[in-house]
C-alpha atoms as a PDB file:
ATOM      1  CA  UNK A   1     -73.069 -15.446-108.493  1.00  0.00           C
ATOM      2  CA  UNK A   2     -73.626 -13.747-105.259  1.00  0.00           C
ATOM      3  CA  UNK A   3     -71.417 -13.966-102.586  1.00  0.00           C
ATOM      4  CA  UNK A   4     -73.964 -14.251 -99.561  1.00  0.00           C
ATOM      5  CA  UNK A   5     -75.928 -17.700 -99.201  1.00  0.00           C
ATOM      6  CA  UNK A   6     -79.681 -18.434 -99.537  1.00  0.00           C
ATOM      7  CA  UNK A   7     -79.890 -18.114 -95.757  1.00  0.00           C
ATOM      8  CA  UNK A   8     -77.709 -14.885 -95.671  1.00  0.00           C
ATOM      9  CA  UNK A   9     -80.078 -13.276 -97.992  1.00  0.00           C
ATOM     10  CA  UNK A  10     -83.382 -14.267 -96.521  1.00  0.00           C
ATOM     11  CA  UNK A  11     -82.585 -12.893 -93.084  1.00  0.00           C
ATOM     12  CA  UNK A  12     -81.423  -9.346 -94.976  1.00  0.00           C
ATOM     13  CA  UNK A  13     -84.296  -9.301 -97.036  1.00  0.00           C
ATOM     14  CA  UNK A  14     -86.659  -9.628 -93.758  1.00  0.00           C
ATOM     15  CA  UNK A  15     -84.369  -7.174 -91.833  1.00  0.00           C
ATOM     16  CA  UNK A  16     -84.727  -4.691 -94.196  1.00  0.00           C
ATOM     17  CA  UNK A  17     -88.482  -5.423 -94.674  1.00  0.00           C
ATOM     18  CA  UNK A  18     -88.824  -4.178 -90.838  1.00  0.00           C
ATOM     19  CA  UNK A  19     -90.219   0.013 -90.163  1.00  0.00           C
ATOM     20  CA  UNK A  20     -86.699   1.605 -90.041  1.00  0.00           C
ATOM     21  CA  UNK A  21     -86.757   5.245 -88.292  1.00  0.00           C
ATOM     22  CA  UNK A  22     -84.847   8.335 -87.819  1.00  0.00           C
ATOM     23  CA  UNK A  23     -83.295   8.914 -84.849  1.00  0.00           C
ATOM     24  CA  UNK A  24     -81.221  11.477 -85.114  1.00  0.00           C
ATOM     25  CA  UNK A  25     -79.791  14.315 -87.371  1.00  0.00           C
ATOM     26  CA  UNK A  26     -76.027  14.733 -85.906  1.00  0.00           C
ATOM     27  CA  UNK A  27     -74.815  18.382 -87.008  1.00  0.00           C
ATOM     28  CA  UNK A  28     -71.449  17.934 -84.713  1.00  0.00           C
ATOM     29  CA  UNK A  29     -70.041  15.289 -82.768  1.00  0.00           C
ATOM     30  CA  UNK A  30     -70.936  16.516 -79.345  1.00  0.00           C
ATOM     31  CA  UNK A  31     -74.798  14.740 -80.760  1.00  0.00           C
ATOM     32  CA  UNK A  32     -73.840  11.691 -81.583  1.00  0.00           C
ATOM     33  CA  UNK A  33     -75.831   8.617 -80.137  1.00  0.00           C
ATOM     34  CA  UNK A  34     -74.082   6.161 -77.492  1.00  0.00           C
ATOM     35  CA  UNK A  35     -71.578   3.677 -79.205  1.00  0.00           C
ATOM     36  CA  UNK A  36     -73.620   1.032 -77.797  1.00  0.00           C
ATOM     37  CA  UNK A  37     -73.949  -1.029 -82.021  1.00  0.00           C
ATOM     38  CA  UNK A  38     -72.372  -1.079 -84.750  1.00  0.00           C
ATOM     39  CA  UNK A  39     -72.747   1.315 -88.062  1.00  0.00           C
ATOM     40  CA  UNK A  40     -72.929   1.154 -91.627  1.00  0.00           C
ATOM     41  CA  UNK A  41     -72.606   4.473 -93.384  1.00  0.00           C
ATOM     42  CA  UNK A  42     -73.142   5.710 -96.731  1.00  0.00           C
ATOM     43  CA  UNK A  43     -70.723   8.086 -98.617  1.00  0.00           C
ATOM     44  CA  UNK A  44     -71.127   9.947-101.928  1.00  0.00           C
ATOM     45  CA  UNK A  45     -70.469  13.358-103.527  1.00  0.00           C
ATOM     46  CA  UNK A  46     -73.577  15.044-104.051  1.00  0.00           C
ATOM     47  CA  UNK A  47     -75.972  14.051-106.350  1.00  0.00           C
ATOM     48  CA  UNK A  48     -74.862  10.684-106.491  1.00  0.00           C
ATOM     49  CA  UNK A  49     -78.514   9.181-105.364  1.00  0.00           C
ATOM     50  CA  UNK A  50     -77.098   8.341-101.931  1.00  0.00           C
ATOM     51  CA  UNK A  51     -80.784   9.157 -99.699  1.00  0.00           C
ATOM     52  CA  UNK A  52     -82.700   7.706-102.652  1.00  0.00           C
ATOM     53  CA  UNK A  53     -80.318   4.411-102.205  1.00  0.00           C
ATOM     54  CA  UNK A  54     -80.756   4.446 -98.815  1.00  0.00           C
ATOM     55  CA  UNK A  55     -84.832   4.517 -99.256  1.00  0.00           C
ATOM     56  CA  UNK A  56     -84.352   1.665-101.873  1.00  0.00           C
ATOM     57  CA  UNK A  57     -82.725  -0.242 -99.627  1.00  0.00           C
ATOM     58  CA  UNK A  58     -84.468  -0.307 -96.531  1.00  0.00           C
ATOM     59  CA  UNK A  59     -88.290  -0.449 -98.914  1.00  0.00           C
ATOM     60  CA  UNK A  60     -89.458   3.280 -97.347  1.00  0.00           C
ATOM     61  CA  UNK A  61     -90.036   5.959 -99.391  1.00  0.00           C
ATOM     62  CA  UNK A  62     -89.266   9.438 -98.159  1.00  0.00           C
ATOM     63  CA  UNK A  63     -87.217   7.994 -94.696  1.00  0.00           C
ATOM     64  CA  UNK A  64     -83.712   9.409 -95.816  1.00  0.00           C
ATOM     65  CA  UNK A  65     -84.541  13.332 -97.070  1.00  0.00           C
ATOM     66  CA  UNK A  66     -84.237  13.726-101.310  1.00  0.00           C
ATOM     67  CA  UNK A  67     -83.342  16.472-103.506  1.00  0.00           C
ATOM     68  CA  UNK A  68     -82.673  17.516-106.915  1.00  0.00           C
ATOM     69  CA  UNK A  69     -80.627  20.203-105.035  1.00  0.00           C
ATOM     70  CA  UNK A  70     -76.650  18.589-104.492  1.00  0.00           C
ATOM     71  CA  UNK A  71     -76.063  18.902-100.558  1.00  0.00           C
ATOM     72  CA  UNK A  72     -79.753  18.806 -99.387  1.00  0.00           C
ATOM     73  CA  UNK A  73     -78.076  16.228 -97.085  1.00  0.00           C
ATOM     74  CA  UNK A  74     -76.388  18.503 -93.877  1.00  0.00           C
ATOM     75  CA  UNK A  75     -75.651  16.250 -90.757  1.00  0.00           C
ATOM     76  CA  UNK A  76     -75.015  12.716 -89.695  1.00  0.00           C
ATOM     77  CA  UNK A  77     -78.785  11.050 -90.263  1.00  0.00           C
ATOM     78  CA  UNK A  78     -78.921   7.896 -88.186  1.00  0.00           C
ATOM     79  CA  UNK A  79     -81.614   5.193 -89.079  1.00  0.00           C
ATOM     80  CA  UNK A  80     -82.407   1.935 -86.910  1.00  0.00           C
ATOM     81  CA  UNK A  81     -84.971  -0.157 -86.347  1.00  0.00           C
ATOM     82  CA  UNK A  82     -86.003  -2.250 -83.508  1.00  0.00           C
ATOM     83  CA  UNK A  83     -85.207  -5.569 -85.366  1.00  0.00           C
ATOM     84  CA  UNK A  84     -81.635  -4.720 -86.443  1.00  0.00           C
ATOM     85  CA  UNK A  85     -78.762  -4.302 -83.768  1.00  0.00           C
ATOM     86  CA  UNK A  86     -77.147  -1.581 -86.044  1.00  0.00           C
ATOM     87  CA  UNK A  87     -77.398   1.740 -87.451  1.00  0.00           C
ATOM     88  CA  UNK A  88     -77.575   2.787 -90.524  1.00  0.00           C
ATOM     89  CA  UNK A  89     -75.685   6.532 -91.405  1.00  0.00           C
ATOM     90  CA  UNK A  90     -76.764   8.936 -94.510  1.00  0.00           C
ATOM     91  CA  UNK A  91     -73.278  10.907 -94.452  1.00  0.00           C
ATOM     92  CA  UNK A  92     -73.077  14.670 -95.757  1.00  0.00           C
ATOM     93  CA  UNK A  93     -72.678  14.734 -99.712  1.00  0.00           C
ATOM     94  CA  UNK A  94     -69.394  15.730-100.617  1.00  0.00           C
ATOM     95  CA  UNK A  95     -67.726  17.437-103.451  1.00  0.00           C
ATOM     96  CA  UNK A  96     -70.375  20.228-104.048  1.00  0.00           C
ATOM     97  CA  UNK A  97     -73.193  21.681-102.147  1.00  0.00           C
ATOM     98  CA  UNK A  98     -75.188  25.298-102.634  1.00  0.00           C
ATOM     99  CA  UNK A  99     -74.325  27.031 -98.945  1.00  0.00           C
ATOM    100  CA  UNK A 100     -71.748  29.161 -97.532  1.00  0.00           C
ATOM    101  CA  UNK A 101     -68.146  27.937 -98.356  1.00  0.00           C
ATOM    102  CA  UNK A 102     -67.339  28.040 -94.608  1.00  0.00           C
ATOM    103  CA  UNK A 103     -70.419  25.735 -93.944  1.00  0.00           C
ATOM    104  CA  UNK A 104     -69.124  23.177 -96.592  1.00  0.00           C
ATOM    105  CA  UNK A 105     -66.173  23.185 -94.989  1.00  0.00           C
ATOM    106  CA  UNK A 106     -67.720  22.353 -91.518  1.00  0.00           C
ATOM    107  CA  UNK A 107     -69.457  19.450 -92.649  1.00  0.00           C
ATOM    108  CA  UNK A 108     -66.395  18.224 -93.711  1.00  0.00           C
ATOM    109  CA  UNK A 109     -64.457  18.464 -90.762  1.00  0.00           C
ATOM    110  CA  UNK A 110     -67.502  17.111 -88.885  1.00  0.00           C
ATOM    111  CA  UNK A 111     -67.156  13.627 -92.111  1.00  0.00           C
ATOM    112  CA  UNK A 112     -64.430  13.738 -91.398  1.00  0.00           C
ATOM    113  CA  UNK A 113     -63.685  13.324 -87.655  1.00  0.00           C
ATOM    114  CA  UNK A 114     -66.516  10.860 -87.376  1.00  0.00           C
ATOM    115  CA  UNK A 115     -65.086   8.546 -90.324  1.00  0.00           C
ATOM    116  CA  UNK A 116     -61.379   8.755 -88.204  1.00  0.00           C
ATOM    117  CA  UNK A 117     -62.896   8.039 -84.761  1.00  0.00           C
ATOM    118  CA  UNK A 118     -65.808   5.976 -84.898  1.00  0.00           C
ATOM    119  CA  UNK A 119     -64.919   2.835 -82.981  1.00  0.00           C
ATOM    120  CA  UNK A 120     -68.271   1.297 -83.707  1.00  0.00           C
ATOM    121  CA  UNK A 121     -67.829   2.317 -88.041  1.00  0.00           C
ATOM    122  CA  UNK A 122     -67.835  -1.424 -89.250  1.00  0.00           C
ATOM    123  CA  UNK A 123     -68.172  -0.575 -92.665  1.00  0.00           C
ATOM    124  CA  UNK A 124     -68.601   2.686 -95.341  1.00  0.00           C
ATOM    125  CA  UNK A 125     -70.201   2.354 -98.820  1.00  0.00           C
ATOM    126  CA  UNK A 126     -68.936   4.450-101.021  1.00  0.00           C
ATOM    127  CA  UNK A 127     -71.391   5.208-103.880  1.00  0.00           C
ATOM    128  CA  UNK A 128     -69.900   6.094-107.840  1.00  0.00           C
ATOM    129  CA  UNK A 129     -72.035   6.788-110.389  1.00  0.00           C
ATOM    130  CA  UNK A 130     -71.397   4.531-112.797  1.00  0.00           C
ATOM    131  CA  UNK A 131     -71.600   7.325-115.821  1.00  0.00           C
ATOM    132  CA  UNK A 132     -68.513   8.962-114.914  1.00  0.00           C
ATOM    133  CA  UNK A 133     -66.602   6.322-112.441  1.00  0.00           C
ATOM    134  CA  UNK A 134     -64.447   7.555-109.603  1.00  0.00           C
ATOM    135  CA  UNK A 135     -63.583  11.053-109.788  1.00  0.00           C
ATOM    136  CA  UNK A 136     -60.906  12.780-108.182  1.00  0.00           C
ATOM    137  CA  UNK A 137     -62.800  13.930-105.087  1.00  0.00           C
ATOM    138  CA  UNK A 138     -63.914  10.380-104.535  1.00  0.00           C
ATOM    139  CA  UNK A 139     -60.310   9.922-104.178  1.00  0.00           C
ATOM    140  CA  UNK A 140     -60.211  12.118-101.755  1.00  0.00           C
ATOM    141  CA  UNK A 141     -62.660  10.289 -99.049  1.00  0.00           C
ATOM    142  CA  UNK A 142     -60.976   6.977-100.607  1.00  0.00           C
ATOM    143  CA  UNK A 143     -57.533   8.062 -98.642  1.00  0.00           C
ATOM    144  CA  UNK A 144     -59.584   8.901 -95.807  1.00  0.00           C
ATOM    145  CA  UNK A 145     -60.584   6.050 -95.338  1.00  0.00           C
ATOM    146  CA  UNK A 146     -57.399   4.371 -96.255  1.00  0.00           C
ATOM    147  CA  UNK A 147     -55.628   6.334 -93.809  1.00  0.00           C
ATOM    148  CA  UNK A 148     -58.556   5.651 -90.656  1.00  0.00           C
ATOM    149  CA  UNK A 149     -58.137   1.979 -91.484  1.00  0.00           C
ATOM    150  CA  UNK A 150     -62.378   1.728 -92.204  1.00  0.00           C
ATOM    151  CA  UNK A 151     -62.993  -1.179 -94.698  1.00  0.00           C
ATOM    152  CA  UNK A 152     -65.092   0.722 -97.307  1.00  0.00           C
ATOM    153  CA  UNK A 153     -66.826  -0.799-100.304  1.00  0.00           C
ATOM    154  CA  UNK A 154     -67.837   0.633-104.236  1.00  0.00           C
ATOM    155  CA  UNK A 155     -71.891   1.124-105.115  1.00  0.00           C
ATOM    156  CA  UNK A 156     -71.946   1.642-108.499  1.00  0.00           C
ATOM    157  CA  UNK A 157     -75.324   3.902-108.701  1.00  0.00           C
ATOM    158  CA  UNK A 158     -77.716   4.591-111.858  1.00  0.00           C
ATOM    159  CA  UNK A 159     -76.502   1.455-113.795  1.00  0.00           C
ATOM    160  CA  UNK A 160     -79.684   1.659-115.799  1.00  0.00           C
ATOM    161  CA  UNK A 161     -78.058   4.746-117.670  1.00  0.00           C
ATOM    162  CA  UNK A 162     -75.346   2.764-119.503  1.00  0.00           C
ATOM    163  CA  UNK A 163     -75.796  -0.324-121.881  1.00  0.00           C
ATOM    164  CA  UNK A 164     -76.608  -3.699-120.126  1.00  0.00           C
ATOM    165  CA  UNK A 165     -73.525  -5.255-121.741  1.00  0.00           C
ATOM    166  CA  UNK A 166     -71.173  -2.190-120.270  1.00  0.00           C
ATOM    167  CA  UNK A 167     -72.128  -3.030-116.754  1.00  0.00           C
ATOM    168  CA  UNK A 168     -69.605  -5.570-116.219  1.00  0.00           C
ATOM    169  CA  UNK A 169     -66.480  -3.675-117.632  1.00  0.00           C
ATOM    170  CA  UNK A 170     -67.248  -0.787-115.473  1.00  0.00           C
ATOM    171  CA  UNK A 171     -67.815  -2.869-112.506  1.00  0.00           C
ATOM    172  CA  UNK A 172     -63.795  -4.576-113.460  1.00  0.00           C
ATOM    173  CA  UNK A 173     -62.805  -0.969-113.799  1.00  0.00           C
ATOM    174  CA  UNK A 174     -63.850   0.273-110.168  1.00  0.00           C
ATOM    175  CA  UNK A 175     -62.388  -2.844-108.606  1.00  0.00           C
ATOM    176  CA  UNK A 176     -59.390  -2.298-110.337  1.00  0.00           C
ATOM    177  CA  UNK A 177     -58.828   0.942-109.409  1.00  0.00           C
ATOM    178  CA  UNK A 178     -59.757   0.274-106.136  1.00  0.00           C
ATOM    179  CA  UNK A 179     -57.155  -2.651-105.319  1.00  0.00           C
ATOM    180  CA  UNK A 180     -54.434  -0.716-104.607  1.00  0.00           C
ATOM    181  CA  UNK A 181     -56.082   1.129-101.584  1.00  0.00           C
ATOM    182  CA  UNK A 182     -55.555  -1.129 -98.260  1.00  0.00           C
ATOM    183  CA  UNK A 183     -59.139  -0.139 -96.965  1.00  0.00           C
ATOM    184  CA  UNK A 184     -60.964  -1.431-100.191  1.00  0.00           C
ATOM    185  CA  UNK A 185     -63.473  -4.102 -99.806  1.00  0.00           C
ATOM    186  CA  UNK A 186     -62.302  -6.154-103.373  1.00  0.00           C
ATOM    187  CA  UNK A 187     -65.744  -6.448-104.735  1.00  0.00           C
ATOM    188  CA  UNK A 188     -67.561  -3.427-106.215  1.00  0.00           C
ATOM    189  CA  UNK A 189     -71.989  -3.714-106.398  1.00  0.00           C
ATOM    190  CA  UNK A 190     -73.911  -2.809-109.335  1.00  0.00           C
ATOM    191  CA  UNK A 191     -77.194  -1.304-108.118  1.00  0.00           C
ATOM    192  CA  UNK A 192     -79.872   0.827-110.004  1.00  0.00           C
ATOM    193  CA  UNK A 193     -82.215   2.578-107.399  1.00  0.00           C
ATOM    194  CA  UNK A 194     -84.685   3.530-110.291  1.00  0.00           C
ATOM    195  CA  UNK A 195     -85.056  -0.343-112.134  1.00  0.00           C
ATOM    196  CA  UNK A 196     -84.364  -1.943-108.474  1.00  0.00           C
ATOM    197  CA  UNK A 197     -81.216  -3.588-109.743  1.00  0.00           C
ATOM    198  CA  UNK A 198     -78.799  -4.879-107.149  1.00  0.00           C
ATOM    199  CA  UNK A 199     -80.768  -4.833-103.874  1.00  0.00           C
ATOM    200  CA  UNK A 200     -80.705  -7.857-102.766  1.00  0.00           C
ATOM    201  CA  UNK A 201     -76.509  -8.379-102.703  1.00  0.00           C
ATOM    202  CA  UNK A 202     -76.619  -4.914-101.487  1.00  0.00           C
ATOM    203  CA  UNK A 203     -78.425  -5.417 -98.214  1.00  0.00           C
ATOM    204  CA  UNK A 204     -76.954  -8.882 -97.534  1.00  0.00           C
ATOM    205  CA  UNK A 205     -73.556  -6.783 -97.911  1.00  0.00           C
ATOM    206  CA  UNK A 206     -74.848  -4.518 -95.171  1.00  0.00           C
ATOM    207  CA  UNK A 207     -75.996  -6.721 -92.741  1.00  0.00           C
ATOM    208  CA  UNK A 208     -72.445  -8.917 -93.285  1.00  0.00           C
ATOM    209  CA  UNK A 209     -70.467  -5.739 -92.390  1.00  0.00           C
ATOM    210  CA  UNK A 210     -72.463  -5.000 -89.365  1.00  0.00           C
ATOM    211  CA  UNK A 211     -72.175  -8.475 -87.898  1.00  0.00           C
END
């Protein structure tokens, strides 16, 4: 049963329906737009499907950049549209990337800085894949966030790869590991990018959290 109401979900589904844009790839702070709305932004080590999610959800192919290659994804991206008075942020894969330890290690300071000081940060999705569940460098943005006092939420990702009747369990399992962190939003989504599973709930979630 979804959460949202029949209202809730018409409104999303339009919003999202609207020509979303880039405006802006933000490499360091110094670049990032006014704090004049609020933002939703995406998390996920790389490779998780995070810009092909982010397409999914907002019906545009090619908008957010994709690769087969984990960290294609190098600054802040920031999306809007005209229609919706928020943003929506593509953050820097995490976990693995091919370039330069020392540049790795800049875009996480940059993650990380922007996730502790973003006043206008209403809400973080954290996507899982839902093969392999949270690993321990998920953990790692998870206390992050904790810590910065950002209400995050679980996107299971790629749920078409496992059995229909394992969905469920592994959606109890995330949630479950996920209560004891202060920061965690209680309900985990199930999406599949691919089979276009789990859109709906997902962008009625979004526009909730930037309201």
């Amino acid at each position: 049963m979804s959460a949202f109401s029949a209202e809730e979900h018409t409104h999303a589904e339009w919003l999202f329906a609207q020509p979303w844009h880039f405006v802006r790839g933000v490499p360091t702070l110094e670049f990032l737009p006014d704090a004049d709305r609020s933002e939703i932004a995406f998390a996920g080590r790389s490779n998780v499907g995070k810009s092909s999610l982010i397409n999914g959800l907002v019906n545009q192919h090619g908008l957010a950049r994709t690769s087969n290659t984990p960290g294609r994804t190098q600054d802040l991206n920031f999306f809007a549209t005209p229609e919706a008075a928020f943003y929506i942020v593509d953050l820097p894969g995490y976990g693995y990337a091919k370039a330069p330890k020392e540049k790795v290690d800049a875009w996480g300071e940059v993650l990380r800085d922007y996730l502790r000081g973003r006043v206008t940060l209403r809400r973080v999705f954290v996507l899982i894949d839902s093969r392999h569940g949270i690993k321990p460098v998920d953990h790692e943005i998870l206390d992050l966030l904790d810590e910065a006092a950002v209400t995050y939420q679980a996107v299971l990702t790629k749920i078409d790869k496992i059995k229909p009747p394992a969905v469920p369990k592994v959606v109890a399992a995330c949630e479950a590991e996920l209560k004891p962190h202060a920061a965690a939003f209680p309900v985990a989504l199930a999406t599949s990018t691919a089979k276009k599973i789990g859109f709906e709930e997902l962008r009625a979630a979004v526009v909730s959290a930037a309201l």
